[in-house]
Protein backbone atom coordinates (compact mmCIF):
# COMPACT_ATOMS: atom_id res chain seq x y z
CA UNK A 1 106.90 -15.70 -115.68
CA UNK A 2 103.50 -17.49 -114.52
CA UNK A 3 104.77 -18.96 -111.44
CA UNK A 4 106.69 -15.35 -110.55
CA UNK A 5 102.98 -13.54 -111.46
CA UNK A 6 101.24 -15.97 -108.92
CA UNK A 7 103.96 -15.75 -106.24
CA UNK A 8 103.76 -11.95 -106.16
CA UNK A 9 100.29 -11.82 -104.02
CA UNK A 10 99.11 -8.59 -102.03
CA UNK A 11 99.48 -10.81 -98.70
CA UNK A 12 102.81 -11.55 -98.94
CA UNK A 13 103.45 -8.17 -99.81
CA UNK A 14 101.30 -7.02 -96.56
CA UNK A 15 103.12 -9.83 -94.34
CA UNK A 16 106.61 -8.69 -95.60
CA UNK A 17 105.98 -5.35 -95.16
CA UNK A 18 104.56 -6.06 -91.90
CA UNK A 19 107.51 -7.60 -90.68
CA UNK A 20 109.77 -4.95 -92.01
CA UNK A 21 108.03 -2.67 -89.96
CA UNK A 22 108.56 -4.50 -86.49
CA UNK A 23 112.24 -5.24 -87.49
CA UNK A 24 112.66 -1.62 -88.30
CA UNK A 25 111.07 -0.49 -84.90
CA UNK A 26 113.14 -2.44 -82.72
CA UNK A 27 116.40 -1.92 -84.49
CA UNK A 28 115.37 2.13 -84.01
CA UNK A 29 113.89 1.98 -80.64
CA UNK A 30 116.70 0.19 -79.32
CA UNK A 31 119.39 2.69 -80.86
CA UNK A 32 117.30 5.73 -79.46
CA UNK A 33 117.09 4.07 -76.23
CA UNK A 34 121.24 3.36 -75.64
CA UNK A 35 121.71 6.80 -76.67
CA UNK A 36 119.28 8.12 -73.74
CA UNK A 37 117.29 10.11 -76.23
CA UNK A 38 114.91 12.48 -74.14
CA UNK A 39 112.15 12.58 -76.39
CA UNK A 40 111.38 8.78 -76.79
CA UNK A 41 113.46 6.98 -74.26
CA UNK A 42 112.52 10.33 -71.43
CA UNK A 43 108.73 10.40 -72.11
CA UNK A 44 109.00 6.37 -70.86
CA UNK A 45 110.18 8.09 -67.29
CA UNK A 46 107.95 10.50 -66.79
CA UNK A 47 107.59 9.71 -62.76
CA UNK A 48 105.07 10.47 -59.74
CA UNK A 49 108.45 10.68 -57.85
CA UNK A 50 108.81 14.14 -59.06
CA UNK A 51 105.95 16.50 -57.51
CA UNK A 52 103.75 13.59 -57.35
CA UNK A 53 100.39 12.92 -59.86
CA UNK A 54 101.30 14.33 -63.56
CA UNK A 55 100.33 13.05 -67.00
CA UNK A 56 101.92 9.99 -68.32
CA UNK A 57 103.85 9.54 -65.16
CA UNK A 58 102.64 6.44 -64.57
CA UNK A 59 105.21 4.76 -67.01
CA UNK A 60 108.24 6.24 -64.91
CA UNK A 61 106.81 5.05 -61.79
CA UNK A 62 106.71 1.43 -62.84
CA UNK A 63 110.40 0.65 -64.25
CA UNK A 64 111.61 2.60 -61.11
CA UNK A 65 109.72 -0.03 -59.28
CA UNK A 66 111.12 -2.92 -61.45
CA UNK A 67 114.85 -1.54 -60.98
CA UNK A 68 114.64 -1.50 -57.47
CA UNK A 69 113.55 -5.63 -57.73
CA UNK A 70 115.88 -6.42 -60.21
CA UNK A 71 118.73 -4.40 -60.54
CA UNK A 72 118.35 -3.38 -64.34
CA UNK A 73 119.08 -0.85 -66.47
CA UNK A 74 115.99 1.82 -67.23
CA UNK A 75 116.85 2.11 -70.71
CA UNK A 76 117.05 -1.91 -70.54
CA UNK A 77 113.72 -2.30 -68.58
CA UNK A 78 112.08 0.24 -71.02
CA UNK A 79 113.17 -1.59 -74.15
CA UNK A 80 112.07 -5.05 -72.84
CA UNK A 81 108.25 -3.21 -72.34
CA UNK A 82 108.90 -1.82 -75.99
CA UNK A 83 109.66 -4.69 -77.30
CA UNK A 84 106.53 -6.87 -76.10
CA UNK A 85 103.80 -3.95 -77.19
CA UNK A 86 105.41 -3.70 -80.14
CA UNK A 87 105.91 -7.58 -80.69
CA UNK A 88 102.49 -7.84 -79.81
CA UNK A 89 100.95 -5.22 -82.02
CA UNK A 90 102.20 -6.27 -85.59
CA UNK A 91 102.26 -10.08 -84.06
CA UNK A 92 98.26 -9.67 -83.38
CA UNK A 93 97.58 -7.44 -86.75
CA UNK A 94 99.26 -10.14 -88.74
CA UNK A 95 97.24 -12.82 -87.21
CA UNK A 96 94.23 -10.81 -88.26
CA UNK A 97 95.19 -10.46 -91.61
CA UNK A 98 95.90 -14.05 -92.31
CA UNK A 99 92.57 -14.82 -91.95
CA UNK A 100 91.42 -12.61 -94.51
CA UNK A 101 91.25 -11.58 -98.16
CA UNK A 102 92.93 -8.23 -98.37
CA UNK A 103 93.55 -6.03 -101.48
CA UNK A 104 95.66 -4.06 -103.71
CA UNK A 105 93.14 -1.16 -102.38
CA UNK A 106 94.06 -2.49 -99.01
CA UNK A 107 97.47 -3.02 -99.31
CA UNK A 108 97.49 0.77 -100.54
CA UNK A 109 96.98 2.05 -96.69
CA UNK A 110 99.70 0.56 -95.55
CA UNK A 111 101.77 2.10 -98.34
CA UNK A 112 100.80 5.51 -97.71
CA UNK A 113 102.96 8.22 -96.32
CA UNK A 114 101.27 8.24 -92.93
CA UNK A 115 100.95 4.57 -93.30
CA UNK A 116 103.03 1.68 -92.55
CA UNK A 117 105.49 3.07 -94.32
CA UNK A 118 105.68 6.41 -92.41
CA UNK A 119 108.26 5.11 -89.69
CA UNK A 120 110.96 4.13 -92.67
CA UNK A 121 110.49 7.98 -93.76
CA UNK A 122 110.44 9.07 -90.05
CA UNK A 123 113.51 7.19 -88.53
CA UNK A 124 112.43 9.38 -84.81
CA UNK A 125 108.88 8.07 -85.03
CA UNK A 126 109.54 4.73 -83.24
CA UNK A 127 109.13 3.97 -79.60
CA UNK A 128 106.26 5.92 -78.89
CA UNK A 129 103.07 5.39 -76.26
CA UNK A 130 101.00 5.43 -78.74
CA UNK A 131 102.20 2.03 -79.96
CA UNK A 132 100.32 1.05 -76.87
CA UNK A 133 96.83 2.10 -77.82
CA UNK A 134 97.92 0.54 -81.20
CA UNK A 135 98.16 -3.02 -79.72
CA UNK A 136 94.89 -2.71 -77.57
CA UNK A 137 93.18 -1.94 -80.93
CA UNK A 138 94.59 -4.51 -82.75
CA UNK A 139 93.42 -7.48 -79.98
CA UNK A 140 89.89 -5.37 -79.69
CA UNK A 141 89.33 -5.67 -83.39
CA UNK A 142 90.85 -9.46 -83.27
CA UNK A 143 87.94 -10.52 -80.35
CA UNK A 144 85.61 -8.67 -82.82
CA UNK A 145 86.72 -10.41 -86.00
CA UNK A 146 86.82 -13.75 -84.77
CA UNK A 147 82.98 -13.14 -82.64
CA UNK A 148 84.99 -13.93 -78.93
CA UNK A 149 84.54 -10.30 -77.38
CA UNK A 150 82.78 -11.82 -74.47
CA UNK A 151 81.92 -9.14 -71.33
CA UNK A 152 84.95 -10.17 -69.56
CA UNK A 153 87.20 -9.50 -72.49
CA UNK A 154 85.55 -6.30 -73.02
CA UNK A 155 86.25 -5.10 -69.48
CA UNK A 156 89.77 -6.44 -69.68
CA UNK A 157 90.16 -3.85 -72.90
CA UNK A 158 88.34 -0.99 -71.08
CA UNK A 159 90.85 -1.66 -68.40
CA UNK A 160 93.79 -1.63 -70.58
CA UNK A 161 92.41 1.92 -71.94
CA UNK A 162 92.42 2.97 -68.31
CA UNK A 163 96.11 1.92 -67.54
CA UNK A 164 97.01 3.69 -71.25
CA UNK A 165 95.62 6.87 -70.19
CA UNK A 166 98.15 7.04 -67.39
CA UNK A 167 100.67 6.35 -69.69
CA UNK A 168 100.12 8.61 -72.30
CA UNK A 169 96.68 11.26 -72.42
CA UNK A 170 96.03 10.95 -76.40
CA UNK A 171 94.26 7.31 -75.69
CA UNK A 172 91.06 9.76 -75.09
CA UNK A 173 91.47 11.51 -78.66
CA UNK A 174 91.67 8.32 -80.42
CA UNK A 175 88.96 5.93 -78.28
CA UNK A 176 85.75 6.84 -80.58
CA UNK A 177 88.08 4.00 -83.14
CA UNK A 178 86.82 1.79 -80.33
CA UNK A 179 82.92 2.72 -80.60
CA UNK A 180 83.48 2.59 -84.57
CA UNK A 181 84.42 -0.89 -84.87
CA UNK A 182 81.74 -2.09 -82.37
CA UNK A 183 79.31 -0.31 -84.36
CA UNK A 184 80.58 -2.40 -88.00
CA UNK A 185 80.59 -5.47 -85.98
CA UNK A 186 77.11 -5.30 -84.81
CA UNK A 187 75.24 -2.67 -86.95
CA UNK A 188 73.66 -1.08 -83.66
CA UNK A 189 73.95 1.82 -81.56
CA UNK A 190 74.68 0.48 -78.23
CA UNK A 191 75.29 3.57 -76.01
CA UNK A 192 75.14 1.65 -72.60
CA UNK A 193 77.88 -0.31 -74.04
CA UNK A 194 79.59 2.29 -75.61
CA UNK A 195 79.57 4.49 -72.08
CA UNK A 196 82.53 1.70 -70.74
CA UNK A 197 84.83 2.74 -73.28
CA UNK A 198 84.00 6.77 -72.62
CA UNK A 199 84.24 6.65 -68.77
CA UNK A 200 87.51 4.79 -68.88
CA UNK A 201 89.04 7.51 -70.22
CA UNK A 202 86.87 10.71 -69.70
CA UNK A 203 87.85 10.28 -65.39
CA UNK A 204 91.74 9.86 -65.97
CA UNK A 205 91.53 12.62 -68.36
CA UNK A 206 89.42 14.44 -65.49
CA UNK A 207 92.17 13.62 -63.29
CA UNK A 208 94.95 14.28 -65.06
CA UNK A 209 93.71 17.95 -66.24
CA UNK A 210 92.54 19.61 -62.95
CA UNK A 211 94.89 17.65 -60.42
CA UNK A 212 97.85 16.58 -62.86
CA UNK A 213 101.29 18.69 -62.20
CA UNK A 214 104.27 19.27 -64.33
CA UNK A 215 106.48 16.70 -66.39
CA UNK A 216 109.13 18.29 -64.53
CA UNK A 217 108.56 19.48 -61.24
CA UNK A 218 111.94 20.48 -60.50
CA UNK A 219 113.86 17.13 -59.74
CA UNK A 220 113.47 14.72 -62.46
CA UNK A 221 116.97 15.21 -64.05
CA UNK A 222 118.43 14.91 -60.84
CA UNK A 223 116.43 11.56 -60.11
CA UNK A 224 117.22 9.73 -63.25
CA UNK A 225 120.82 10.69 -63.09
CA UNK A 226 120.89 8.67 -59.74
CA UNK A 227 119.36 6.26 -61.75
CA UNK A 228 121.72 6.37 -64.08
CA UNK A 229 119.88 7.61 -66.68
CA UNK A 230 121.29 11.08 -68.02
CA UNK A 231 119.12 12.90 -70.32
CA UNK A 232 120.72 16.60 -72.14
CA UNK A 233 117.11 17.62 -73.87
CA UNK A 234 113.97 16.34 -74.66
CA UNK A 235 110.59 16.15 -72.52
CA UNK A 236 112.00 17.63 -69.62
CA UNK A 237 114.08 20.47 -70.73
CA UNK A 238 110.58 21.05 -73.11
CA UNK A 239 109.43 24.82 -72.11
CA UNK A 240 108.41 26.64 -74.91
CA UNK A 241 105.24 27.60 -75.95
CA UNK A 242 103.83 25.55 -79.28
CA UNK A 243 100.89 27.39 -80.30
CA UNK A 244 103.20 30.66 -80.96
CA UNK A 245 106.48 27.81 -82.36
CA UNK A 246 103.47 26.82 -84.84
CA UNK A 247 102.69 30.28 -85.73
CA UNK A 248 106.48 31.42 -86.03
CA UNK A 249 106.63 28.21 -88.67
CA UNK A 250 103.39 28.38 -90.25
CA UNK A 251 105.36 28.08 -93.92
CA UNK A 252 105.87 24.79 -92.74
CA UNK A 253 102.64 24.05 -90.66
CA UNK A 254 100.61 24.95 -93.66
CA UNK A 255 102.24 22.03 -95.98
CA UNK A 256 100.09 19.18 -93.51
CA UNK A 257 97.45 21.29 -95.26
CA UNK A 258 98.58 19.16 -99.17
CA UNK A 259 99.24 15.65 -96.90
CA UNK A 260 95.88 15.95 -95.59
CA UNK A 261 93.56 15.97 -98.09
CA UNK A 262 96.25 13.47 -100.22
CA UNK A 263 95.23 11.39 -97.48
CA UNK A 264 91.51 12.25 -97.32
CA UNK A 265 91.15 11.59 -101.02
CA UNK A 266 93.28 8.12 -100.66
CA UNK A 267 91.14 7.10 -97.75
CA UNK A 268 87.33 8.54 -99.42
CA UNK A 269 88.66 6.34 -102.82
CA UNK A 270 88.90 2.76 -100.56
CA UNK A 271 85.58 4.01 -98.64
CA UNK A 272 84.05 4.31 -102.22
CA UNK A 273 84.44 0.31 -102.78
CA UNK A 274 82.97 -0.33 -98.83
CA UNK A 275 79.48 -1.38 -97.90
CA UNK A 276 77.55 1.67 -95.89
CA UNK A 277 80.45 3.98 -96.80
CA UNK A 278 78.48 7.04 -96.08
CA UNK A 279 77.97 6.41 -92.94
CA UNK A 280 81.42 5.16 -91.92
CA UNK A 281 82.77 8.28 -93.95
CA UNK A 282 80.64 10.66 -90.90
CA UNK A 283 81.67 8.58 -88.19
CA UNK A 284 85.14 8.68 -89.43
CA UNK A 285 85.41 12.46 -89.90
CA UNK A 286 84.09 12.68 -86.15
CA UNK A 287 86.78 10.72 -84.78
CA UNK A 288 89.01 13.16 -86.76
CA UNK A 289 87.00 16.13 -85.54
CA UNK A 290 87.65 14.84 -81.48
CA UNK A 291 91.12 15.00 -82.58
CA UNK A 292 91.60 18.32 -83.25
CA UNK A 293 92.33 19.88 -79.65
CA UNK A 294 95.32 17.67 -80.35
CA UNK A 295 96.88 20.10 -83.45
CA UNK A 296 95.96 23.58 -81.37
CA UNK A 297 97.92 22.06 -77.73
CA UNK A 298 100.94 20.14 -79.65
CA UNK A 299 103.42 20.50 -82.14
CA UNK A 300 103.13 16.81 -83.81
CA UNK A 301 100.97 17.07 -86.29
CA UNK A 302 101.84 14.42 -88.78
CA UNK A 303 101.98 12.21 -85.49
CA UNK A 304 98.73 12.51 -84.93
CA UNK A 305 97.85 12.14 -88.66
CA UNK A 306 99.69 8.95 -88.26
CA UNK A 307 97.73 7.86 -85.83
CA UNK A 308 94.85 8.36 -87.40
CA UNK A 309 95.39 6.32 -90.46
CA UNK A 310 96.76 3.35 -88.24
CA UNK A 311 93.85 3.33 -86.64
CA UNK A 312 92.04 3.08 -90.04
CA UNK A 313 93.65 0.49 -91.15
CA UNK A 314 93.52 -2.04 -88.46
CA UNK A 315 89.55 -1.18 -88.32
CA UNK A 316 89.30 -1.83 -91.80
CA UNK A 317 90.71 -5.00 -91.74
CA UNK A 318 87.63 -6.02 -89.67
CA UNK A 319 85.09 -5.78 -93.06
CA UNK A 320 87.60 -7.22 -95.27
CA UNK A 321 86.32 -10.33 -96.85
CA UNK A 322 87.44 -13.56 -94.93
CA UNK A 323 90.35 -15.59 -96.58
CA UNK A 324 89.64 -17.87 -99.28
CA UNK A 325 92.18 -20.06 -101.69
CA UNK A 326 91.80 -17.75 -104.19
CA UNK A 327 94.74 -14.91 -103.14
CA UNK A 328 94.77 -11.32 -104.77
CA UNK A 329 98.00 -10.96 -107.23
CA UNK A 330 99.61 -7.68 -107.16
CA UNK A 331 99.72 -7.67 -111.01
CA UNK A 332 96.42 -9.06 -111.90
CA UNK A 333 93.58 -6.80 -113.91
CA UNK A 334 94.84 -3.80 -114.84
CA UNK A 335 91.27 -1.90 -114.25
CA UNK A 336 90.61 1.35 -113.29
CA UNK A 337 90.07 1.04 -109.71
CA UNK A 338 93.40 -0.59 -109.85
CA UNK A 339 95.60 1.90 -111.99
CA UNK A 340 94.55 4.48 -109.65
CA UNK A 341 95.57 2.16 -106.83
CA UNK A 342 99.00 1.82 -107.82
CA UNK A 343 99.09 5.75 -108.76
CA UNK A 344 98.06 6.29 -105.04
CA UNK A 345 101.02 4.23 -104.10
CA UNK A 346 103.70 5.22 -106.62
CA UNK A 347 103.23 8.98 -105.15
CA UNK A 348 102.75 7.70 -101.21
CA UNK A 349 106.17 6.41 -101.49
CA UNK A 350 107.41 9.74 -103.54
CA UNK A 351 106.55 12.18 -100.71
CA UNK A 352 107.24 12.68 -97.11
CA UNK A 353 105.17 13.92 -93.80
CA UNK A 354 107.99 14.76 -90.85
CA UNK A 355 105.51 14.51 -87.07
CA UNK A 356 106.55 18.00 -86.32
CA UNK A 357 108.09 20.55 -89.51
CA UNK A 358 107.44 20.57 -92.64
CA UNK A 359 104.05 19.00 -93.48
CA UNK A 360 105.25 17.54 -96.95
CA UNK A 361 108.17 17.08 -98.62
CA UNK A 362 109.48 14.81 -102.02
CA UNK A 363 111.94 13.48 -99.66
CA UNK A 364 109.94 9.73 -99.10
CA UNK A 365 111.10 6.23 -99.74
CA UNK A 366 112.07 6.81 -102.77
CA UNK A 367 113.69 9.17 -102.33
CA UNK A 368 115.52 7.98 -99.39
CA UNK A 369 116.30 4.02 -101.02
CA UNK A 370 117.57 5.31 -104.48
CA UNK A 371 118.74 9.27 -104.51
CA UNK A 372 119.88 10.04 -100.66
CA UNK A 373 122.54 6.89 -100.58
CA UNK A 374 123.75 8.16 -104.31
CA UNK A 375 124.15 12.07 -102.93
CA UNK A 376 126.20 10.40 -100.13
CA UNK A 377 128.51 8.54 -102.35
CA UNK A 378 128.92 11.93 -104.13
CA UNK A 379 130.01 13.84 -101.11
CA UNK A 380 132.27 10.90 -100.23
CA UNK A 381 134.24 10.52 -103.52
């Protein structure tokens, strides 16, 4: 019972989970990418093709350019991108991890329903741009962690920034992260520094608002056909207006309302155990506050929830203690801090927060490991 107690440690519970994860992405992304689903595999090919300069169209542009060279398949050319940023993202966030100590506290993020463990409750919520943004982070905070951000790196990431914005707009919401986890790594307000990372995205986001045209100027369906992509809803059939489909659901809307502030007090109880927590605790609620154009123009609001916490949790892997031979165990002292950690995850994995609908829900992993595959034996027999 000793040797089980000391194999059960929070990093192989972070590593498995992590791995999980990726597995679990590319299984989904690849399904939702055969079946030409316009949401996911269609926001890939938004194109300048159609009308010309538009938001996100950037993408589009490309793997037209790489099936003319090679011949292959959009949805194929798309996955192969997929794979790498995904690849890269959990394959760089690991290798940050194994060099430090993380927690039961720690491990607790990951857990939550916005965490990690969001995408097993949110099959849909796989393949998305944002995943991109995701894996610049995760090498940014590497360079930081391991003191090799050198002034040609840190042009090469305020490059990559640029290029994201062209793929997908929300890189501006989410770039103060950036600023953030200079400002742990070096304790001082650099704003000359900082003003890289802000122009990068400001001037496509310039760009893209007063000269940027429609998704769909008219011809897109008609282009990917001949492409032989063939798309029956999603982005491009999208012509509806949000802020009123919000206000016609608000029963639902107002439900992110309980996920929220679970996830405010989850994230203000590991702040509580940090060094200069009041001070990250402002920062952090300004990042959330740059957000919030985000929930009045679009639907997804447990996306960009999501989001948010993913970005917390590769930034706070940057002031977690460096790895020693000592590992956590999952069951070790049974204080307070950690009862309350494992009550935070028992009820993460207990509840559920869909990107766009209903803002909470008992229908999490729990839920959908043990009770959903025992209804559907029910129905069956």
């Amino acid at each position: 019972m000793k040797k089980i107690k000391n194999f059960f440690t929070v990093r192989l519970l972070i590593n498995l989970l992590i791995l999980a994860t990726a597995v679990f992405a590319l299984i989904l992304t690849y399904i939702h990418n055969q079946n030409s689903d316009g949401y996911i595999l269609g926001d890939w090919l938004i194109n300048y093709q159609d009308g010309g300069f538009k938001r996100r169209g950037l993408s589009g542009s490309l793997f037209f350019l790489i099936q003319d060279f090679t011949g292959l398949k959009l949805n194929l050319a798309v996955y192969f991108f997929q794979v790498n940023i995904i690849c890269g993202f959990f394959y760089t966030y690991f290798k940050i991890i194994k060099s430090k100590k993380p927690d039961l506290l720690y491990l607790s993020l990951l857990l939550s329903s916005i965490g990690f463990i969001g995408i097993f409750n949110c099959v849909d919520y796989v393949g998305k741009k944002e995943m991109i943004v995701f894996f610049i982070f995760t090498v940014f905070i590497k360079y930081l962690n391991d003191n090799q951000l050198t002034k040609t790196k840190e042009y090469l990431i305020c490059f990559a920034l640029l290029i994201a914005m062209f793929f997908h707009e929300i890189t501006f919401f989410f770039t103060p992260y950036f600023l953030i986890g200079l400002y742990l790594k070096t304790g001082k307000f650099e704003f000359k520094r900082y003003l890289k990372y802000i122009l990068v995205t400001i001037i496509p986001a310039f760009l893209i608002f007063f000269f940027g045209k429609e998704i769909n100027e008219g011809h897109s369906i008609e282009i990917l056909k001949q492409r032989g992509v063939i798309l029956t809803d999603g982005i491009f059939f999208w012509d509806f207006n949000e802020r009123k489909y919000i206000a016609d659901h608000f029963a639902d809307y107002r439900l992110y309302a309980i996920s929220f502030l679970i996830s405010l007090i989850h994230v203000a109880f590991y702040l509580k155990y940090q060094n200069g927590r009041k001070l990250l605790s402002i920062v952090l609620l300004l990042a959330f506050l740059f957000s919030l154009p985000l929930f009045y123009l679009a639907i997804d609001w447990g996306r960009w929830l999501y989001i948010h916490l993913i970005f917390m949790i590769i930034l706070f892997s940057l002031s977690l203690p460096k790895r020693s031979e000592d590992e956590v165990l999952v069951f070790s002292d049974f204080n307070s801090k950690n009862i309350i950690t494992l009550l935070f995850i028992l009820f993460s994995l207990m509840y559920r927060v869909e990107m766009s609908g209903r803002g909470f829900t008992w229908e999490g992993f729990i839920y959908r490991v043990f009770i959903s595959p025992i209804e559907l034996l029910n129905k069956m027999v």
